[in-house]
C-alpha atoms as a PDB file:
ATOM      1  CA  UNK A   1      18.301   6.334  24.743  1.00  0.00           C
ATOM      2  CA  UNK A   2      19.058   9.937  25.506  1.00  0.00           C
ATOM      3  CA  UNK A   3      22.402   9.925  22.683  1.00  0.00           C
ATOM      4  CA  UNK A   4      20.523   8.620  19.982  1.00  0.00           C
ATOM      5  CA  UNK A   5      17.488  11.543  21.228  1.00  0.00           C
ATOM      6  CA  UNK A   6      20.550  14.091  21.423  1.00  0.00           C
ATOM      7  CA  UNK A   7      21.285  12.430  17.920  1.00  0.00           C
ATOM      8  CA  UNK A   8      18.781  13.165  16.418  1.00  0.00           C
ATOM      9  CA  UNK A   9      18.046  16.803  17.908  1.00  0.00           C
ATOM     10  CA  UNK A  10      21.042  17.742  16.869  1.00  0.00           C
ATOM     11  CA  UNK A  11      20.592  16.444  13.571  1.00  0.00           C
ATOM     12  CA  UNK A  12      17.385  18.597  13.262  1.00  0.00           C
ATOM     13  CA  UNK A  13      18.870  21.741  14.591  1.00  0.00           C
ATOM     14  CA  UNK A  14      22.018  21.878  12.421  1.00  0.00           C
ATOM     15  CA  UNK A  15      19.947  22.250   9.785  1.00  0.00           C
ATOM     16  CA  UNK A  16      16.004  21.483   9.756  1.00  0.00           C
ATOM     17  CA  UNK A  17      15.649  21.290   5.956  1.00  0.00           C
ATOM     18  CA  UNK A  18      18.121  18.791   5.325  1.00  0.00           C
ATOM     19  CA  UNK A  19      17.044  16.818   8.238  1.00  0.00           C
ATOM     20  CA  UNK A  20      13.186  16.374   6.572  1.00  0.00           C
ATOM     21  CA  UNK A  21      14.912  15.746   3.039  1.00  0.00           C
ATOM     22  CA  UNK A  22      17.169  12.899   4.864  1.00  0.00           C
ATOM     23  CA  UNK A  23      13.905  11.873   6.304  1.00  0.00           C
ATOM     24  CA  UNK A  24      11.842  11.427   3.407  1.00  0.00           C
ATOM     25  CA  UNK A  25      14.696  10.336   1.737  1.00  0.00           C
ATOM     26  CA  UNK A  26      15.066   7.213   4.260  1.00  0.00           C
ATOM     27  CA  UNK A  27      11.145   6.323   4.707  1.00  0.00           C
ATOM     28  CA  UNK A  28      10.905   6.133   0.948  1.00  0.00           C
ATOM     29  CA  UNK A  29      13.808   3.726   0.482  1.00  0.00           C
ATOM     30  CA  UNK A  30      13.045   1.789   3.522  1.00  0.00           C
ATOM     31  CA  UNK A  31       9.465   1.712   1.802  1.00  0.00           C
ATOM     32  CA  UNK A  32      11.324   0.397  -1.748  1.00  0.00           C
ATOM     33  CA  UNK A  33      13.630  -1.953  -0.213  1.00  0.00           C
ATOM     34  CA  UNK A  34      10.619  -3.628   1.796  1.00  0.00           C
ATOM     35  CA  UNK A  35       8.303  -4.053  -1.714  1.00  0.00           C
ATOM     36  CA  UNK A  36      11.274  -5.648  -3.798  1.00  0.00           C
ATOM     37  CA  UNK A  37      12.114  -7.642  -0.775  1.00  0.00           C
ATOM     38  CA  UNK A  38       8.470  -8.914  -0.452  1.00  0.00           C
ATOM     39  CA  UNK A  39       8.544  -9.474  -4.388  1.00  0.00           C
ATOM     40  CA  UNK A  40      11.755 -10.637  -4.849  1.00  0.00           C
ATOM     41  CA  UNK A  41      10.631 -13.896  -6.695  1.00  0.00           C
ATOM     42  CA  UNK A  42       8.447 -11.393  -8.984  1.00  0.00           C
ATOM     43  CA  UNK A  43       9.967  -8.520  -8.323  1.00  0.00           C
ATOM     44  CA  UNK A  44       7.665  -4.970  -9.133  1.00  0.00           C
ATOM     45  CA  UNK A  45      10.262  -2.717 -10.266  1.00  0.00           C
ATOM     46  CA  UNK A  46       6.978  -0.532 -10.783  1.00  0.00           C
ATOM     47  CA  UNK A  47       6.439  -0.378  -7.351  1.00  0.00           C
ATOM     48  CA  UNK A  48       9.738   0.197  -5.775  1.00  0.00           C
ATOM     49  CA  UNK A  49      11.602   2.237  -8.466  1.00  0.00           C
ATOM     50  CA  UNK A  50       9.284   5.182  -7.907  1.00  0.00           C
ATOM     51  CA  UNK A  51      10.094   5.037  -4.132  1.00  0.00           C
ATOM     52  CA  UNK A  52      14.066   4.778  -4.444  1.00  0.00           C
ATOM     53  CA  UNK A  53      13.951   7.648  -7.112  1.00  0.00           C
ATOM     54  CA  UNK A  54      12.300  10.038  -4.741  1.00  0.00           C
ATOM     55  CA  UNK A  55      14.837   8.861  -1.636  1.00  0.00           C
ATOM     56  CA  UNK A  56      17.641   9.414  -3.973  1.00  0.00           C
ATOM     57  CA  UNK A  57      16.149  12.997  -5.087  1.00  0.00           C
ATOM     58  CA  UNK A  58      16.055  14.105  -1.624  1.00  0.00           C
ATOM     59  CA  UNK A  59      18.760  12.378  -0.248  1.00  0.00           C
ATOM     60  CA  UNK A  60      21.140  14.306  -2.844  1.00  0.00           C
ATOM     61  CA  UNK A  61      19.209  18.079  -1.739  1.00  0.00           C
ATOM     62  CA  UNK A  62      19.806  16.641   1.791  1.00  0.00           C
ATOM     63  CA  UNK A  63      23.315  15.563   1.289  1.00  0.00           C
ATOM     64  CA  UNK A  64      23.483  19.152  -0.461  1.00  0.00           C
ATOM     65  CA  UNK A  65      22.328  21.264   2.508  1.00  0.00           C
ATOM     66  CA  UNK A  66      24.668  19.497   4.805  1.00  0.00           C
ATOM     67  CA  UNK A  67      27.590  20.118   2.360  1.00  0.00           C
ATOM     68  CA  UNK A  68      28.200  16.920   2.334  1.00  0.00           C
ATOM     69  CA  UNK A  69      30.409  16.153  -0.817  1.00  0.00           C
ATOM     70  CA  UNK A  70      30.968  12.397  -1.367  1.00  0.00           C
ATOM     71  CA  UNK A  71      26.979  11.897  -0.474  1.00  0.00           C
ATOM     72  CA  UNK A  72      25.792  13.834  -2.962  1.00  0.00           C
ATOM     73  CA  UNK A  73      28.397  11.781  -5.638  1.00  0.00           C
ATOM     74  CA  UNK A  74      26.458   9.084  -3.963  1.00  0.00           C
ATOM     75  CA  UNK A  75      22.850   9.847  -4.665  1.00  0.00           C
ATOM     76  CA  UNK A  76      23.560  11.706  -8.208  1.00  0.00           C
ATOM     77  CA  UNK A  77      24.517   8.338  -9.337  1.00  0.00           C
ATOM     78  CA  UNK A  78      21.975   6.457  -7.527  1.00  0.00           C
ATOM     79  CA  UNK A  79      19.283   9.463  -9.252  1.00  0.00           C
ATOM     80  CA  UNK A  80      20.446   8.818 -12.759  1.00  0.00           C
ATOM     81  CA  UNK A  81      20.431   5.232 -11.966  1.00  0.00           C
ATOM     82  CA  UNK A  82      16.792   5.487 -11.203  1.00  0.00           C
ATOM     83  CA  UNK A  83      16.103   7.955 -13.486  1.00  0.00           C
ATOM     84  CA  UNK A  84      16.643   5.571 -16.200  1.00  0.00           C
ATOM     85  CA  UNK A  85      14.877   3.104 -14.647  1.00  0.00           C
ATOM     86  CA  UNK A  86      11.391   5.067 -14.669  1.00  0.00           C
ATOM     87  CA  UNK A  87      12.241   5.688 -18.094  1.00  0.00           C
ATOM     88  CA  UNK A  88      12.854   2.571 -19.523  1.00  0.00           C
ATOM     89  CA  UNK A  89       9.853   1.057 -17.045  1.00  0.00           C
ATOM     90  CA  UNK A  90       7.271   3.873 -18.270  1.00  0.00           C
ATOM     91  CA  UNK A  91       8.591   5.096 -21.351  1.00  0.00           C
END
């Protein structure tokens, strides 16, 4: 138990910022993923969009903070992604 605590402190003392972006970032996705698993025979894309466009905003400013290159490639596409998503769901 004491890695993953050492983990995780030095995770937050690297660099706090990104740490509370990855966080959000991962409660709000974990938050989508459950609600389209629960309605995956009528899914609610107006539900769980929402969530996995604000985990993939702060995911990429997390991902940018830690300088980490290929995750930020990662969550641009997964922000456009979603991006058009709330568009074509609310628009």
């Amino acid at each position: 138990m004491s890695k993953l605590t050492n983990f995780f402190k030095e995770s937050y003392n690297s660099n706090p910022i990104a740490f509370y972006l990855e966080m959000i970032s991962a409660i709000t996705v974990i938050i989508g993923s459950a609600i389209l698993t629960y309605t995956v025979l009528t899914p609610r894309p107006d539900l769980f969009i929402p969530f996995y466009w604000v985990g993939s905003v702060t995911g990429f400013f997390g991902a940018y903070y830690r300088k980490a290159a290929w995750v930020m490639v990662l969550t641009t596409w997964f922000t456009a992604m979603n991006t058009i998503a709330l568009w074509r769901l609310f628009l």
